[in-house]
PDB file of N, CA and C in Angstrom:
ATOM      1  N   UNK A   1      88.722 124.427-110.021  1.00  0.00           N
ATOM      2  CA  UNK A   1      89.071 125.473-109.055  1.00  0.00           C
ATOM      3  C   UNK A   1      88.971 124.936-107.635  1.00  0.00           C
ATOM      4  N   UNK A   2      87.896 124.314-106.911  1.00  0.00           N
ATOM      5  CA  UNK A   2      87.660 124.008-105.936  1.00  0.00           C
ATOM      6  C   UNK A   2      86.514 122.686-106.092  1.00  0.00           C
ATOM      7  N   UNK A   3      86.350 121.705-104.627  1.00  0.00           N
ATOM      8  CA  UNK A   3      85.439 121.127-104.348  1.00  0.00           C
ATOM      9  C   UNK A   3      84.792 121.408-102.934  1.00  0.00           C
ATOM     10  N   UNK A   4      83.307 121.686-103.253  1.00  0.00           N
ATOM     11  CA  UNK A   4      82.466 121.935-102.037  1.00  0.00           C
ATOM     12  C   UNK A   4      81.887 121.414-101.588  1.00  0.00           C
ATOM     13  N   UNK A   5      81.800 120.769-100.445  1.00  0.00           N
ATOM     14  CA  UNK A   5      80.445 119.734 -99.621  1.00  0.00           C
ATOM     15  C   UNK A   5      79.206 120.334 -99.612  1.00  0.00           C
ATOM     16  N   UNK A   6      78.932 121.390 -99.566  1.00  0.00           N
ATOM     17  CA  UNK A   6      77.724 121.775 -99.680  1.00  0.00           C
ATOM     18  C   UNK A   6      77.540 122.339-101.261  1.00  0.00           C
ATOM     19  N   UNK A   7      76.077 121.911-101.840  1.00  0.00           N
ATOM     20  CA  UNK A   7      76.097 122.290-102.977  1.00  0.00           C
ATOM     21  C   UNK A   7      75.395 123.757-103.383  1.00  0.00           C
ATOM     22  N   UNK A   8      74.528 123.959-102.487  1.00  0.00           N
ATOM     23  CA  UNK A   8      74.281 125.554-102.277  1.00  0.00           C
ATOM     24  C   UNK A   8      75.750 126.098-102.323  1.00  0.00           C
ATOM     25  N   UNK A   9      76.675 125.662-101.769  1.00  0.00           N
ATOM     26  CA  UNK A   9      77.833 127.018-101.540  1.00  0.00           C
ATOM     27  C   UNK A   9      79.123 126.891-102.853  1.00  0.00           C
ATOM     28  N   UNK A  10      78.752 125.854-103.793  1.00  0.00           N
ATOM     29  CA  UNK A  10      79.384 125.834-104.776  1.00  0.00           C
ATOM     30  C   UNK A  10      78.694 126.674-106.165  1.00  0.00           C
ATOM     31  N   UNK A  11      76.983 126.580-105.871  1.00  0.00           N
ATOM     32  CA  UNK A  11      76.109 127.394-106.427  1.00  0.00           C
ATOM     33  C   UNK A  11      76.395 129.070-106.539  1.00  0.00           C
ATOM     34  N   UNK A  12      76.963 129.352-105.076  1.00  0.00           N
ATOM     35  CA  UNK A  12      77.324 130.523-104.781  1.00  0.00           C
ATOM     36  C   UNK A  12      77.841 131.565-105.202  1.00  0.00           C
ATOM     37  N   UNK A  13      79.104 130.644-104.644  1.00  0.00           N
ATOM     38  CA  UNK A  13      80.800 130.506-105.793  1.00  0.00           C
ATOM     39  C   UNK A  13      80.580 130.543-107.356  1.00  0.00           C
ATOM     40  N   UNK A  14      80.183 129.761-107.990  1.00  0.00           N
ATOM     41  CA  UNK A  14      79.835 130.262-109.313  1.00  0.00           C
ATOM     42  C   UNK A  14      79.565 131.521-109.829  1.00  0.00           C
ATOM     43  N   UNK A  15      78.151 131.629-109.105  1.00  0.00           N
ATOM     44  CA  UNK A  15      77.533 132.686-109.127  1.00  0.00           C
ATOM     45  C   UNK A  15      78.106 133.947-108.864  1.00  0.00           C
ATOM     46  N   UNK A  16      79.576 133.958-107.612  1.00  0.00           N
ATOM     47  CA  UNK A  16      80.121 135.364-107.838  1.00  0.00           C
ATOM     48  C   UNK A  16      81.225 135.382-108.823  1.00  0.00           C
ATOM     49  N   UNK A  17      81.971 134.317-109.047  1.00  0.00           N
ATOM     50  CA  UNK A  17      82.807 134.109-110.553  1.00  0.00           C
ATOM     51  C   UNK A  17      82.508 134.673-111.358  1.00  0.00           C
ATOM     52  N   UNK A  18      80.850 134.248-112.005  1.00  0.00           N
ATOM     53  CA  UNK A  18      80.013 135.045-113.085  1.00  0.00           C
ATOM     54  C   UNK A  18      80.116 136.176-113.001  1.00  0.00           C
ATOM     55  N   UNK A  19      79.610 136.756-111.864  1.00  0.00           N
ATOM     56  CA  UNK A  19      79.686 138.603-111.504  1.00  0.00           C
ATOM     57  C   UNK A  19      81.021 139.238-111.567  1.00  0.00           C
ATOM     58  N   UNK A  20      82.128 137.930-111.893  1.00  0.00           N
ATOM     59  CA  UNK A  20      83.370 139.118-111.714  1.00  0.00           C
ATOM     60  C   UNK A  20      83.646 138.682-113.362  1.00  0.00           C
ATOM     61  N   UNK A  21      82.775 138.011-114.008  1.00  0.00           N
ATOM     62  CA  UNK A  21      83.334 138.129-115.838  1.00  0.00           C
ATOM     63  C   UNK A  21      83.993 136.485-116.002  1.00  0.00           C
ATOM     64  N   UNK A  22      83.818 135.853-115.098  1.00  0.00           N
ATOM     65  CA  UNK A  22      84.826 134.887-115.118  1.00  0.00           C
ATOM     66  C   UNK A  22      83.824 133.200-115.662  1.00  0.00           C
ATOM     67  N   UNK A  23      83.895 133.066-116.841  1.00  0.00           N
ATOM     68  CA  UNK A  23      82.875 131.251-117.124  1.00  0.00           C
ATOM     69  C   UNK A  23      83.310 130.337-115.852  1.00  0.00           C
ATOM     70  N   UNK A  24      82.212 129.685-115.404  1.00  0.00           N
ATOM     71  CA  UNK A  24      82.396 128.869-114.421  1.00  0.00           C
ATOM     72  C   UNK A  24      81.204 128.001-114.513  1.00  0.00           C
ATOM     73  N   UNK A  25      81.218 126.530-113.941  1.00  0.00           N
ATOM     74  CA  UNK A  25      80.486 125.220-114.376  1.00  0.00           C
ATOM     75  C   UNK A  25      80.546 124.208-113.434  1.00  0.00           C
ATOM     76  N   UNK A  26      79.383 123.640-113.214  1.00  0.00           N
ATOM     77  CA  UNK A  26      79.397 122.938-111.662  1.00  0.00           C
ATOM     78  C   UNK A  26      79.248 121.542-112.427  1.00  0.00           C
ATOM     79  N   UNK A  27      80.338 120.569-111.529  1.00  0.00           N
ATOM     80  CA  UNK A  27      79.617 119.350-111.464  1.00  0.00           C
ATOM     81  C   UNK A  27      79.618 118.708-110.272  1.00  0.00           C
ATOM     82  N   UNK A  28      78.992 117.878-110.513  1.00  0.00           N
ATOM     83  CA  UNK A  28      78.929 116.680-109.326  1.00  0.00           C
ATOM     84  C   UNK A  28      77.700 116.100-109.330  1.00  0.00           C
ATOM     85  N   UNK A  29      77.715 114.953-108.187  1.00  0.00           N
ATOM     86  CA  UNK A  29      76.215 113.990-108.183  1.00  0.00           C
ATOM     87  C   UNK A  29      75.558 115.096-107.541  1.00  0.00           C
ATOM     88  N   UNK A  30      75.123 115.911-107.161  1.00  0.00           N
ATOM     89  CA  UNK A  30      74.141 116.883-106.141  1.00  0.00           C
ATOM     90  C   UNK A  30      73.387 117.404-107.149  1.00  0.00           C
ATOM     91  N   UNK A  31      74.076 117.078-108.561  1.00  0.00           N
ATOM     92  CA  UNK A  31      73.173 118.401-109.818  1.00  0.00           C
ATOM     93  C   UNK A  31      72.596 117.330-110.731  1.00  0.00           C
ATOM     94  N   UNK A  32      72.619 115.808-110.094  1.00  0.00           N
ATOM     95  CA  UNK A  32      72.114 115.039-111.236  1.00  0.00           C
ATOM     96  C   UNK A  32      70.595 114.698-111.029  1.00  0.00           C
ATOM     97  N   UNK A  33      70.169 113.944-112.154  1.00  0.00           N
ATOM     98  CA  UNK A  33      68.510 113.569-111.636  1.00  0.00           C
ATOM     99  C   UNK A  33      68.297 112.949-109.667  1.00  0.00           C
ATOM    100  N   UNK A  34      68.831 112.505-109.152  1.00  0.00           N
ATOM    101  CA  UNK A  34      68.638 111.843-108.188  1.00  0.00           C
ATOM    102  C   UNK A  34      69.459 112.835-106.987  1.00  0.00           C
ATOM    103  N   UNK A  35      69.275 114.275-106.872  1.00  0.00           N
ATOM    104  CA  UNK A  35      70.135 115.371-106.218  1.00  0.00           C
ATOM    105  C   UNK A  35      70.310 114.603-104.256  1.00  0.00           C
ATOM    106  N   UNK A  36      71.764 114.100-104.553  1.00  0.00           N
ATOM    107  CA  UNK A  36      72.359 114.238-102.903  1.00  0.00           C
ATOM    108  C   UNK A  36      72.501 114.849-102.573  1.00  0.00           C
ATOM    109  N   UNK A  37      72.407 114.814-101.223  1.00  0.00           N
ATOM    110  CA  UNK A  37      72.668 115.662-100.632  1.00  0.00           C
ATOM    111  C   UNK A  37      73.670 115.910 -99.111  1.00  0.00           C
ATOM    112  N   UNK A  38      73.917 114.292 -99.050  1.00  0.00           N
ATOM    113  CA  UNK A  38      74.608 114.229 -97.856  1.00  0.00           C
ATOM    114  C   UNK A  38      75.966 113.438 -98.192  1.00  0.00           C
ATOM    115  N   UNK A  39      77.228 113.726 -97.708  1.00  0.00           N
ATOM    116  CA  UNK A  39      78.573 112.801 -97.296  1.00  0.00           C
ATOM    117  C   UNK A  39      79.029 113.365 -98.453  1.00  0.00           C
ATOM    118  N   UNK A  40      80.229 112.358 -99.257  1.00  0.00           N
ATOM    119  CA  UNK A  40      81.089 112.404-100.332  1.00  0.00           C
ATOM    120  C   UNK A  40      79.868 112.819-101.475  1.00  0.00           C
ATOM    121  N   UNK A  41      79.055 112.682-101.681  1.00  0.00           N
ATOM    122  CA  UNK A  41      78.249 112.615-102.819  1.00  0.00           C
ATOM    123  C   UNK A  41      77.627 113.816-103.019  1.00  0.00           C
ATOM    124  N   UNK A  42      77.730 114.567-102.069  1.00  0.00           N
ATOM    125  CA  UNK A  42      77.118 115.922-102.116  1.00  0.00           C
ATOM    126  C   UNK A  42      77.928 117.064-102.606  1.00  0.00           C
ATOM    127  N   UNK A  43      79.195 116.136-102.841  1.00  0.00           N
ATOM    128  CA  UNK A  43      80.341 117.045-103.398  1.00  0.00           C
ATOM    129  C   UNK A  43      80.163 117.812-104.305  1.00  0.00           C
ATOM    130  N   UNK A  44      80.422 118.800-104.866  1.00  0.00           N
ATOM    131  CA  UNK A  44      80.002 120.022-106.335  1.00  0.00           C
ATOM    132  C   UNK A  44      81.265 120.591-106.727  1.00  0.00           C
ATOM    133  N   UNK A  45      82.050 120.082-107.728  1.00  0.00           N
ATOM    134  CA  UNK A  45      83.521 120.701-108.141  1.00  0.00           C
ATOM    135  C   UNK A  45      82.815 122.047-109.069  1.00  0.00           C
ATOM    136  N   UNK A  46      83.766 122.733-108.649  1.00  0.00           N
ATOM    137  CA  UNK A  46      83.685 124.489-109.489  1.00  0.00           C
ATOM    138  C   UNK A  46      84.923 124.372-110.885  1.00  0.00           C
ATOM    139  N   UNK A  47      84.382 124.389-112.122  1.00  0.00           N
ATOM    140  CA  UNK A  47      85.186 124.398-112.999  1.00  0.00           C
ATOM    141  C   UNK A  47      85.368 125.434-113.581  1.00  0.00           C
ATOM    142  N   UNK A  48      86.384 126.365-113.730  1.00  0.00           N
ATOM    143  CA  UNK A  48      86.963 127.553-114.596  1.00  0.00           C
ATOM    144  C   UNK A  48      87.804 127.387-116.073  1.00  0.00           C
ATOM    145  N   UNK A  49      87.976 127.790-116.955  1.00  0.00           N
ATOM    146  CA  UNK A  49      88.541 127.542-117.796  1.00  0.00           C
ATOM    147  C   UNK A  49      90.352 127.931-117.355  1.00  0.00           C
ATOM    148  N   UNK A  50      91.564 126.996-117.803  1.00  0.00           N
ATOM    149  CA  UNK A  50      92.310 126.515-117.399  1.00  0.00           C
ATOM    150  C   UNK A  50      92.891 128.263-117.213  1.00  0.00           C
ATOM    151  N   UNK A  51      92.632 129.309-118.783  1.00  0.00           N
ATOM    152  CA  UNK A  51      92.942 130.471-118.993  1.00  0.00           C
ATOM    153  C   UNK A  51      92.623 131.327-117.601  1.00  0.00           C
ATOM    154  N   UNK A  52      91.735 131.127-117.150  1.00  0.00           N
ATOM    155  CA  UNK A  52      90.941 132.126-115.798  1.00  0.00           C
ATOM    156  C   UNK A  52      91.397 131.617-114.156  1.00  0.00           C
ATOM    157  N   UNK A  53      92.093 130.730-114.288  1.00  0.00           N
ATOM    158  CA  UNK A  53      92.277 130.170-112.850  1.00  0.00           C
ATOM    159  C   UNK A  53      92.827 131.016-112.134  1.00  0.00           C
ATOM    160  N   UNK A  54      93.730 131.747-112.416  1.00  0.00           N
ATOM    161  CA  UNK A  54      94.424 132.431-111.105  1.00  0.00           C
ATOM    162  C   UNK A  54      93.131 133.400-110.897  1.00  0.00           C
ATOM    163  N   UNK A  55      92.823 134.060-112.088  1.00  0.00           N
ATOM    164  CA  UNK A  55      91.709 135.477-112.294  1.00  0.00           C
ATOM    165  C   UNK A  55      90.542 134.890-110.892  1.00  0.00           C
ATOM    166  N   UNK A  56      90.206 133.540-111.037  1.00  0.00           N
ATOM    167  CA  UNK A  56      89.094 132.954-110.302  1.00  0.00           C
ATOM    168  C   UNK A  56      89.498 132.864-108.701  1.00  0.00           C
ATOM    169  N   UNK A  57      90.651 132.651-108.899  1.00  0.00           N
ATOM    170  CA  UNK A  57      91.312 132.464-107.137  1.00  0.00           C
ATOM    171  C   UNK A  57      91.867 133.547-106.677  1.00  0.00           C
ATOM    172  N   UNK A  58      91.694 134.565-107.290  1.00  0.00           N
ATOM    173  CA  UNK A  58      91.814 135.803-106.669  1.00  0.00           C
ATOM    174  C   UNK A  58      90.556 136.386-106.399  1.00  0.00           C
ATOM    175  N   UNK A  59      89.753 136.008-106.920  1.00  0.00           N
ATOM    176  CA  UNK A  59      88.201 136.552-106.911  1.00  0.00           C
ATOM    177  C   UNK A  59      87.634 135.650-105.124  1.00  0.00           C
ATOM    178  N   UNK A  60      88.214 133.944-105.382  1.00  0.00           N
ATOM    179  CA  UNK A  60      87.884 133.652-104.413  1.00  0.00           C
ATOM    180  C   UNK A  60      88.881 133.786-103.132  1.00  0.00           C
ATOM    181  N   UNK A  61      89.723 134.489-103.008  1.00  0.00           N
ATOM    182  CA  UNK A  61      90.620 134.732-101.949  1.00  0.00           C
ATOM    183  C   UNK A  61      90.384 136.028-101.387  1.00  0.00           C
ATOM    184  N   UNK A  62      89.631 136.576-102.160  1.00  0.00           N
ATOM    185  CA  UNK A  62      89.484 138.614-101.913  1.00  0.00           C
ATOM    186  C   UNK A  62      88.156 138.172-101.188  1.00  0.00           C
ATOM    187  N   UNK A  63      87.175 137.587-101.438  1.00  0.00           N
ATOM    188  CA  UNK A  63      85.964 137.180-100.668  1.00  0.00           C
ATOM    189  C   UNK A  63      85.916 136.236 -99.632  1.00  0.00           C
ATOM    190  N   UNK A  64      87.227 135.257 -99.341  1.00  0.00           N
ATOM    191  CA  UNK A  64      87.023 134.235 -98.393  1.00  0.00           C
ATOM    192  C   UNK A  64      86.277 133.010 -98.804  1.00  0.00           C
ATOM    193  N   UNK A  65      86.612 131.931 -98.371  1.00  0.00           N
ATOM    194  CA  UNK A  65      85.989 130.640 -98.485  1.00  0.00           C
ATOM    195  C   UNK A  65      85.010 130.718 -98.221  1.00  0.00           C
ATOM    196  N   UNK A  66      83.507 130.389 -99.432  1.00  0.00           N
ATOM    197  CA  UNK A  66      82.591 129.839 -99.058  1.00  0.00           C
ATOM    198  C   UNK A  66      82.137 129.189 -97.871  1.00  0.00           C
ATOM    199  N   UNK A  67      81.015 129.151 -97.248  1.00  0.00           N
ATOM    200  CA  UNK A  67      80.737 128.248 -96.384  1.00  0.00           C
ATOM    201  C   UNK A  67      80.302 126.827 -96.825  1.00  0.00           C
ATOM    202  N   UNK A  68      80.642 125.868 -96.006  1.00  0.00           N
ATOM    203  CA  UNK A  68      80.066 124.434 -96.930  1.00  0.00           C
ATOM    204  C   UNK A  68      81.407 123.991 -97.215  1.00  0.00           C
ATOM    205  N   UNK A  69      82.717 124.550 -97.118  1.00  0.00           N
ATOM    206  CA  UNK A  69      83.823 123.829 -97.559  1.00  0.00           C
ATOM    207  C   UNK A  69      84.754 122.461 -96.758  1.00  0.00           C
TER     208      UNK A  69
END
């Protein structure tokens, strides 16, 4: 769905996905044993299932871009 520089605000994002019914799954180096936190590495991709994408980008277009993007 998206990639966020800040990993709090990809945390977020998930988190209101969930509240609207929608599976959603973070990766990136920020969530691994050794949590970055600064530059490219702090990156956190938001994954939706391929079925929910528009459902998810309407969820995130009705709320506005996260901060951290």
């Amino acid at each position: 769905l998206t990639t966020l520089a800040d990993p709090a605000a990809a945390q977020l994002c998930a988190a209101l996905l969930r509240s609207a019914g929608i599976d959603s799954q973070l990766r990136g180096e920020s969530l691994g044993p050794y949590r970055l936190t600064v530059g490219s590495m702090a990156a956190t991709q938001v994954w939706v299932p391929a079925s929910e994408l528009q459902d998810a980008r309407d969820v995130i277009e009705d709320l506005g871009p996260p901060d951290g993007r």
